[in-house]
Protein backbone atom coordinates (compact mmCIF):
# COMPACT_ATOMS: atom_id res chain seq x y z
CA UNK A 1 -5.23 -27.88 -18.63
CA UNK A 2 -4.06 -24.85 -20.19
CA UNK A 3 -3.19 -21.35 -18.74
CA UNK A 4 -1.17 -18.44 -19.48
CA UNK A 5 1.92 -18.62 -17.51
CA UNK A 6 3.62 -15.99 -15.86
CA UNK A 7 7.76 -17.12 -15.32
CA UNK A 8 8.83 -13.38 -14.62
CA UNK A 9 7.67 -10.15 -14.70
CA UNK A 10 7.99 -7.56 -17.26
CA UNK A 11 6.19 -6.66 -20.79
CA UNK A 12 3.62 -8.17 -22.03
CA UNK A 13 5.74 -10.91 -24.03
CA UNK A 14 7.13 -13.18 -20.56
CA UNK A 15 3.46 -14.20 -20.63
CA UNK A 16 3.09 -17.93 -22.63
CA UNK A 17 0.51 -20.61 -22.84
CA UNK A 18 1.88 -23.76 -20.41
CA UNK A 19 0.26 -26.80 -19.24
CA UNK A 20 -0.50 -27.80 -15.02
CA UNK A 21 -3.03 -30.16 -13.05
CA UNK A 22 -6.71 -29.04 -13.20
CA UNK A 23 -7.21 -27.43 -9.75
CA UNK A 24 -9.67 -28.93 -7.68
CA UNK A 25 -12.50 -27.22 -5.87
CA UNK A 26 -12.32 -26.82 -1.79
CA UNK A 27 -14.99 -26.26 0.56
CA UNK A 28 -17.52 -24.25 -1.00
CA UNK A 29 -15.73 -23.70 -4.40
CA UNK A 30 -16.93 -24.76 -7.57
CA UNK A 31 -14.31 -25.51 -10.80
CA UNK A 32 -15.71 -23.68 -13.87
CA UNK A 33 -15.08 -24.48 -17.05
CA UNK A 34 -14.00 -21.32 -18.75
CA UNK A 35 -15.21 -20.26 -21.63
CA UNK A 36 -14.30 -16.10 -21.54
CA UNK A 37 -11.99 -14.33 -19.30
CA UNK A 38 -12.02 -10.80 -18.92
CA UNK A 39 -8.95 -8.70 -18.93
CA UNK A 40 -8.36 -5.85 -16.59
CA UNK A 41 -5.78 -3.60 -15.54
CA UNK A 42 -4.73 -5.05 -12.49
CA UNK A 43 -3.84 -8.00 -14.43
CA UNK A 44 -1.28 -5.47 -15.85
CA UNK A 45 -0.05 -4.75 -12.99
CA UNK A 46 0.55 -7.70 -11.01
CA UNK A 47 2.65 -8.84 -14.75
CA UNK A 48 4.56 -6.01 -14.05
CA UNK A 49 5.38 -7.36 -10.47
CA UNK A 50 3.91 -4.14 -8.77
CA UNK A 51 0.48 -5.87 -7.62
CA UNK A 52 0.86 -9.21 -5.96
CA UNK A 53 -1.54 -11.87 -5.57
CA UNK A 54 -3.02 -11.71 -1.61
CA UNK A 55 -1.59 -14.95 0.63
CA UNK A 56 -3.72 -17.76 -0.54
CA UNK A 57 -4.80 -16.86 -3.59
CA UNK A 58 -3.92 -18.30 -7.31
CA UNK A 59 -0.47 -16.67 -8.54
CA UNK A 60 -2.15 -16.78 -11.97
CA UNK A 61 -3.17 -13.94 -13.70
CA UNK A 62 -7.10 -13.13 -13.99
CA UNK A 63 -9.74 -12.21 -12.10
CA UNK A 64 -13.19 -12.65 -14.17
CA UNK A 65 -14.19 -15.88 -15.94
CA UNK A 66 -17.76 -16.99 -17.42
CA UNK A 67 -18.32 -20.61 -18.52
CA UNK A 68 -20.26 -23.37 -17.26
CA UNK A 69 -19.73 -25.70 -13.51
CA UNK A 70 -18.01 -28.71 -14.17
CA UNK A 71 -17.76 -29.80 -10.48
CA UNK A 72 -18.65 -28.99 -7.26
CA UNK A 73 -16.86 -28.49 -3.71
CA UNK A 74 -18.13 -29.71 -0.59
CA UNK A 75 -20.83 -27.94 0.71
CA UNK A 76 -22.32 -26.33 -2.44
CA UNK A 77 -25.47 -25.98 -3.12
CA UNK A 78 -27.91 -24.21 -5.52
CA UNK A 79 -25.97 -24.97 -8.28
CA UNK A 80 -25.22 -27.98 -10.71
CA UNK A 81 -22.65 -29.42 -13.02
CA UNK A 82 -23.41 -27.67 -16.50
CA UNK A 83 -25.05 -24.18 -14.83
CA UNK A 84 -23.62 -21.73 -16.98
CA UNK A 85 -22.21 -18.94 -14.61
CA UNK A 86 -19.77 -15.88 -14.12
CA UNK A 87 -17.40 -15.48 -11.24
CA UNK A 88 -14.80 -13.20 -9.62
CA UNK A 89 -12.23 -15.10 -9.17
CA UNK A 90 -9.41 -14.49 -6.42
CA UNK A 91 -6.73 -15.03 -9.51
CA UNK A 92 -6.79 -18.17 -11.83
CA UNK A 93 -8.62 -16.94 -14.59
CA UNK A 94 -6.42 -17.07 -17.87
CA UNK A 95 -7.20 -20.92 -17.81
CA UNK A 96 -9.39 -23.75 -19.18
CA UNK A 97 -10.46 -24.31 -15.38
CA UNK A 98 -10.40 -22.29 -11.96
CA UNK A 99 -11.75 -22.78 -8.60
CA UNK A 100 -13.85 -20.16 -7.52
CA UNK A 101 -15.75 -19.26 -3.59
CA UNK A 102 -19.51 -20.09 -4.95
CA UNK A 103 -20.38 -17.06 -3.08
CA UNK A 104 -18.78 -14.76 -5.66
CA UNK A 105 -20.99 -16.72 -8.49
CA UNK A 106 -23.23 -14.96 -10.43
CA UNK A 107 -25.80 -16.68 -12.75
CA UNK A 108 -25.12 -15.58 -16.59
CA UNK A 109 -27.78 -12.47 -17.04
CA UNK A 110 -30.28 -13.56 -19.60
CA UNK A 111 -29.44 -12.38 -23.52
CA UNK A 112 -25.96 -12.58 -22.92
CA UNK A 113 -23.12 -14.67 -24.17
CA UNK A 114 -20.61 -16.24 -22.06
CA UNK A 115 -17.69 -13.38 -23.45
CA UNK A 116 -20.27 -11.04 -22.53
CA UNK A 117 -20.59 -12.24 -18.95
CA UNK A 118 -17.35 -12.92 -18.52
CA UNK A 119 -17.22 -8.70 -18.94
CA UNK A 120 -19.17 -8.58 -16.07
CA UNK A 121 -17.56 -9.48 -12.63
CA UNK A 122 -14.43 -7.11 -12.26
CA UNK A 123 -16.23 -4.15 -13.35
CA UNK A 124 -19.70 -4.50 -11.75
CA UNK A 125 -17.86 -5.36 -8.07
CA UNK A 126 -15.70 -2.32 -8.36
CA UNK A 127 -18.49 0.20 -9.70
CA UNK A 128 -20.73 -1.10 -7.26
CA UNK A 129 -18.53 -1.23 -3.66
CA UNK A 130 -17.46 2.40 -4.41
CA UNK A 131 -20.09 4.05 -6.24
CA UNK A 132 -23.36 3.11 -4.74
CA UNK A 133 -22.10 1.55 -1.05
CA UNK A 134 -18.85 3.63 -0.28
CA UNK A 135 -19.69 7.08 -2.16
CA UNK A 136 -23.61 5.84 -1.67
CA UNK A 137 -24.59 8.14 -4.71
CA UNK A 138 -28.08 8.87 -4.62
CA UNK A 139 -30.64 9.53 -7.25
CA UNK A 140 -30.51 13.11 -9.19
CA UNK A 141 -27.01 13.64 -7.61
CA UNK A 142 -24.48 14.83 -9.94
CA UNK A 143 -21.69 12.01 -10.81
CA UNK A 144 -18.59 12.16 -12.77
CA UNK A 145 -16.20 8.95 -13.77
CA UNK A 146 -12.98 9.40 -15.02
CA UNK A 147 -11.43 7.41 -17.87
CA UNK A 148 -15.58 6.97 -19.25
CA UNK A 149 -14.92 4.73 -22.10
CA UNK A 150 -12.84 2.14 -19.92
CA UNK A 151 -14.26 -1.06 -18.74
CA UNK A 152 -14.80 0.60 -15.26
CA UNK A 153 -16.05 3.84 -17.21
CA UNK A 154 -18.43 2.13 -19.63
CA UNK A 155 -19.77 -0.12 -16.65
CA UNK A 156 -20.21 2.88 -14.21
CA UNK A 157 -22.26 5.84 -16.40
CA UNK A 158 -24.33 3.01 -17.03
CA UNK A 159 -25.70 1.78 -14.01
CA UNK A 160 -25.48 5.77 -12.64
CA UNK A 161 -27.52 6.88 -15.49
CA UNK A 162 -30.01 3.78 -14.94
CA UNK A 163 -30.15 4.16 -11.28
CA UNK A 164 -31.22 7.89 -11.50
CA UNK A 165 -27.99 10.47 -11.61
CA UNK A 166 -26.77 12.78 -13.52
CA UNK A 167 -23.52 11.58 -15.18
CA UNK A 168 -20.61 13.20 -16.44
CA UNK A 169 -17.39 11.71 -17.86
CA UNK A 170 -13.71 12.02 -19.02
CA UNK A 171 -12.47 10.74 -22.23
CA UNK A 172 -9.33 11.16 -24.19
CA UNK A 173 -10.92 11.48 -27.64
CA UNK A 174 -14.34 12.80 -29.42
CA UNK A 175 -14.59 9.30 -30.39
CA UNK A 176 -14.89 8.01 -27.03
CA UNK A 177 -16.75 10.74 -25.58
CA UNK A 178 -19.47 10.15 -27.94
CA UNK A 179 -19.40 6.45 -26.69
CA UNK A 180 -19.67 7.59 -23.35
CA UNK A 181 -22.52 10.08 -24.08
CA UNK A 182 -24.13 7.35 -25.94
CA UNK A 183 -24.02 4.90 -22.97
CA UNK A 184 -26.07 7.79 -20.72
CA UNK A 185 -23.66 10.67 -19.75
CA UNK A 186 -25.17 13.64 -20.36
CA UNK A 187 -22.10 14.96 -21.12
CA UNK A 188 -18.28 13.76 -21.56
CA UNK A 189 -15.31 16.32 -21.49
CA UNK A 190 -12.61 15.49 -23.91
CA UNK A 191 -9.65 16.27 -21.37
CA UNK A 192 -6.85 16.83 -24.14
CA UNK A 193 -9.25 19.76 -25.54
CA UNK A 194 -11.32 21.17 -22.85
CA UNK A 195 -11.29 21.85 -18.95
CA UNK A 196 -14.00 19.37 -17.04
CA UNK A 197 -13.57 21.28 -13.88
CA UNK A 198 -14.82 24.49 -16.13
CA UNK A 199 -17.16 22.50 -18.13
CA UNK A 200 -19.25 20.37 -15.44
CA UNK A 201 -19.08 23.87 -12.99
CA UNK A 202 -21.30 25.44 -16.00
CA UNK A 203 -23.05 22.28 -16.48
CA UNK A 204 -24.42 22.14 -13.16
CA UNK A 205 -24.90 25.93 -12.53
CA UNK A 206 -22.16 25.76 -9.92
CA UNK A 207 -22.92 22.85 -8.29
CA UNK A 208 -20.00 20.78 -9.15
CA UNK A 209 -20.13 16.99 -8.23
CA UNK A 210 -21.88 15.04 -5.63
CA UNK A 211 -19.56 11.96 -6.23
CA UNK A 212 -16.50 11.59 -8.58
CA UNK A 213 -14.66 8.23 -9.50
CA UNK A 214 -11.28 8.71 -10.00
CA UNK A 215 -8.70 5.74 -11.46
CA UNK A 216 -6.26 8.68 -13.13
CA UNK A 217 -4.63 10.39 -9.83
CA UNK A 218 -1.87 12.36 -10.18
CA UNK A 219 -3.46 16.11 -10.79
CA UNK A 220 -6.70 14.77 -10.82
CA UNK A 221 -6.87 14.73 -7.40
CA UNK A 222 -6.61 18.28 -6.61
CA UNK A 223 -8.68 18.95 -9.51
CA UNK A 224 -11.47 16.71 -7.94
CA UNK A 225 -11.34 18.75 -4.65
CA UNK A 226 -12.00 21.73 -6.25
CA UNK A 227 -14.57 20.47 -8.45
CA UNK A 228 -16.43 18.26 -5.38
CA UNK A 229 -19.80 19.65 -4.25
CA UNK A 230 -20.70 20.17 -0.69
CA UNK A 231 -20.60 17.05 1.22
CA UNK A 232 -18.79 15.28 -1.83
CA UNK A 233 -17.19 11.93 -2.46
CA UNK A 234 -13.89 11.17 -3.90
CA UNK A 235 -13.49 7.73 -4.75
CA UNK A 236 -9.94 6.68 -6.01
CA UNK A 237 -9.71 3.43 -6.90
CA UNK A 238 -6.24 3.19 -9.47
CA UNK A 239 -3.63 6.36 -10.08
CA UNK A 240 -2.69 5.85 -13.54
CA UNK A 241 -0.81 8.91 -13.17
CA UNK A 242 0.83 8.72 -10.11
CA UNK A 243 -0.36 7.96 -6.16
CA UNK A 244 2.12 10.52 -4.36
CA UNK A 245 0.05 14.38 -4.68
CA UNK A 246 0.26 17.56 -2.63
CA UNK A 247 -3.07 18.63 -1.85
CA UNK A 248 -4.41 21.81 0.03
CA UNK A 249 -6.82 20.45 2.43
CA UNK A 250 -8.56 23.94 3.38
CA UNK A 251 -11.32 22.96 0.97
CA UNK A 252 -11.82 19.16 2.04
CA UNK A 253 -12.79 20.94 5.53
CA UNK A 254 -14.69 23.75 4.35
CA UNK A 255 -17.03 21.67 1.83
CA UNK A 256 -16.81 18.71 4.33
CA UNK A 257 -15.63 16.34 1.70
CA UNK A 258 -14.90 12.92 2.00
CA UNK A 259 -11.86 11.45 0.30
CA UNK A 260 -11.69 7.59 0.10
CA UNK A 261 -11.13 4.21 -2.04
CA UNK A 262 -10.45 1.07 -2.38
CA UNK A 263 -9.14 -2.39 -3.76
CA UNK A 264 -11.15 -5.48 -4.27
CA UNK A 265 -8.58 -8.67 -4.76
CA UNK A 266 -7.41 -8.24 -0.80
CA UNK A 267 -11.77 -7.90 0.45
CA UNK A 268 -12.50 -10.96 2.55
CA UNK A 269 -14.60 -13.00 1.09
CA UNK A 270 -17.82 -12.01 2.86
CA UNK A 271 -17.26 -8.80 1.57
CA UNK A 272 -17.18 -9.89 -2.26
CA UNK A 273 -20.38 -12.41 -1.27
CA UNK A 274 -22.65 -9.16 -0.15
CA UNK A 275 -21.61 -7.28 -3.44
CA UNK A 276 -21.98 -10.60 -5.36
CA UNK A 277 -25.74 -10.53 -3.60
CA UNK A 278 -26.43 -6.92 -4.26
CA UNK A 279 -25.47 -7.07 -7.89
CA UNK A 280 -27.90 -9.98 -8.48
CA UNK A 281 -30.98 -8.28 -6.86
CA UNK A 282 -29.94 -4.44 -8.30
CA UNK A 283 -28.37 -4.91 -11.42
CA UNK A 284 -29.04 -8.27 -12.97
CA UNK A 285 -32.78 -7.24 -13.89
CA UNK A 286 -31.08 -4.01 -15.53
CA UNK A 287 -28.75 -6.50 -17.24
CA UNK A 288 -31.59 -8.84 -18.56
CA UNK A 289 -33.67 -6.12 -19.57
CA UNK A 290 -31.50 -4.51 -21.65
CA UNK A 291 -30.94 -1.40 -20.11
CA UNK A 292 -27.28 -2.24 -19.08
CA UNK A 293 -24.64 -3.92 -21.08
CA UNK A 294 -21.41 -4.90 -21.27
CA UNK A 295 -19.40 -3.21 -24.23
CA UNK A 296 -16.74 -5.59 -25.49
CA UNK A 297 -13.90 -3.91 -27.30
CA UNK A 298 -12.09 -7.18 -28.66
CA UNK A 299 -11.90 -10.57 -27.93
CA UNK A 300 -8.82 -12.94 -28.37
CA UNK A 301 -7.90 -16.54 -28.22
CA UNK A 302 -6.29 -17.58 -24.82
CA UNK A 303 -3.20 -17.85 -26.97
CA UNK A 304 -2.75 -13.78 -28.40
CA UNK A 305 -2.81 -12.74 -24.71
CA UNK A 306 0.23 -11.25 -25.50
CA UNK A 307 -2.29 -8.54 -27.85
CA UNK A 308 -4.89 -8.37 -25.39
CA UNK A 309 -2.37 -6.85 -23.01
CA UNK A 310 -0.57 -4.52 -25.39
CA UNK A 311 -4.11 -3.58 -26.72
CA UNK A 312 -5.26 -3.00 -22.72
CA UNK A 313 -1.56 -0.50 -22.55
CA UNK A 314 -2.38 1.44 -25.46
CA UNK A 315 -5.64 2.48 -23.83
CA UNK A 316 -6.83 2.67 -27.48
CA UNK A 317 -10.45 1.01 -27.03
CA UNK A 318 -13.77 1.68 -25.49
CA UNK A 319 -14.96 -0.97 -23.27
CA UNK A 320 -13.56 -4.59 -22.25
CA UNK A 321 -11.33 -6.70 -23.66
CA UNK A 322 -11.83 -10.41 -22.94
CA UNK A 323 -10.13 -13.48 -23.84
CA UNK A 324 -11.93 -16.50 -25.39
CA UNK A 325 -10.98 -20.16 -25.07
């Protein structure tokens, strides 16, 4: 089969289409043909050699595929050759075939295509482990998501907005914040123009936020403290802008705030199985009805992965970027 090979680390152009052996599925696996793969930023990373693949897992890059079963692993049941599915993979994904823990299957949401569900998996896990179980944001709380018009962004004002919050986001253009405010924030703050600790403190009448979602870090983070309601969460889950922050923590204790976050790949895979399950009884009915979807901000061939990634770097689109084979 083919799959985009990774010989060294470094920019975007060490990456190259190579041959190997079709892998074969283990105890309850199932090989999926792939038809879409999406692209996500900690595929950027572990190019750049600064996120490495957990023991065990595939050393190739991707970790969200869509296609159909071509075979099944011993064990597996509920599914058959030719089911068209999605997955989270544990890495494998930028090939024609990958082996995948059936328990982190997800059927393909009806009205979808197969790019379209292959959107799906990295971005609904995430959103939904931190959001709704870790931060457990509740209905007519106040939520802001940083980076709104990302994959994560686009994927979490959604379901907030759906699931009965009051979203706010951050964007780095008009542009996008009118994508973001078009997806079901009631408002996004253009942070090159305006202040969103200012803004959303006037928004809510003081208030601030009940739970923030933070993939930016650096600054942000004592930012977020300040803007956090009573009893807030602060979810981190990336730090685009650095990990390594002083912070006063006088007003995590006085507003009893809770910082916190979190990274999927490593979760064992019971973990990924319970999200896989909550997604399919929560959000898949969203999904079919048309009330959530995902935005797709380019697709390319298996082969131009080289301008998916640069395209992913230049932060210059609003939603996911997938590759198609």
């Amino acid at each position: 089969m083919r799959y985009i090979e990774l010989p060294e680390y470094g920019e975007p152009e060490v990456m190259r289409v190579a041959e190997m052996a079709v892998p074969q599925p283990g105890k309850g696996e199932v090989l999926i043909r792939v038809a879409a793969a999406g692209v996500n930023r900690p595929d950027i990373v572990q190019r750049q050699g600064l996120y490495p693949p957990p023991p065990g897992a595939s050393p190739v890059l991707g970790l969200e595929v869509a296609g159909e079963i071509a075979a099944l692993g011993e064990g597996v049941a509920g599914w058959q050759p030719g089911d068209p599915v999605c997955a989270l993979t544990n890495g494998g994904g930028y090939a024609e075939f990958v082996a995948v823990p059936v328990a982190q299957c997800l059927p393909v949401p009806q009205g979808l295509s197969l790019a379209e569900a292959a959107a799906l998996p990295e971005t609904m896990f995430t959103v939904w482990s931190n959001v709704f179980d870790r931060a457990q944001l509740q209905p007519g709380e106040i939520f802001l998501v940083h980076g709104g018009s990302s994959g994560i962004g686009t994927t979490a004002i959604q379901l907030a907005s759906n699931l009965g919050a009051r979203v706010f986001a951050t964007a780095g253009s008009d542009e996008k914040c009118a994508a973001c405010e078009a997806l079901g924030a009631e408002k996004a703050i253009n942070y090159r123009n305006d202040d969103y600790v200012e803004v959303i403190r006037q928004a809510t009448e003081g208030h601030g936020a009940d739970v923030i979602l933070d993939m930016v870090g650096g600054d942000y983070v004592d930012r977020n403290v300040q803007l956090a309601a009573r009893d807030g969460r602060i979810v981190n889950i990336a730090f685009l802008q650095g990990a390594k922050v002083q912070l006063n923590m006088l007003p995590v204790m006085v507003k009893r705030l809770t910082l916190t976050g979190s990274t999927l790949r490593p979760q064992p895979p019971e973990v990924k199985a319970a999200i896989a399950r909550a997604l399919e009884e929560k959000v898949w009915p969203l999904i079919a009805a048309g009330k959530v979807r995902p935005q797709i901000a380019a697709t390319f061939a298996l082969e131009d992965v080289v301008a998916a990634h640069r395209l992913m770097e230049s932060s210059n689109h609003i939603g996911k970027i997938v590759l198609t084979l």
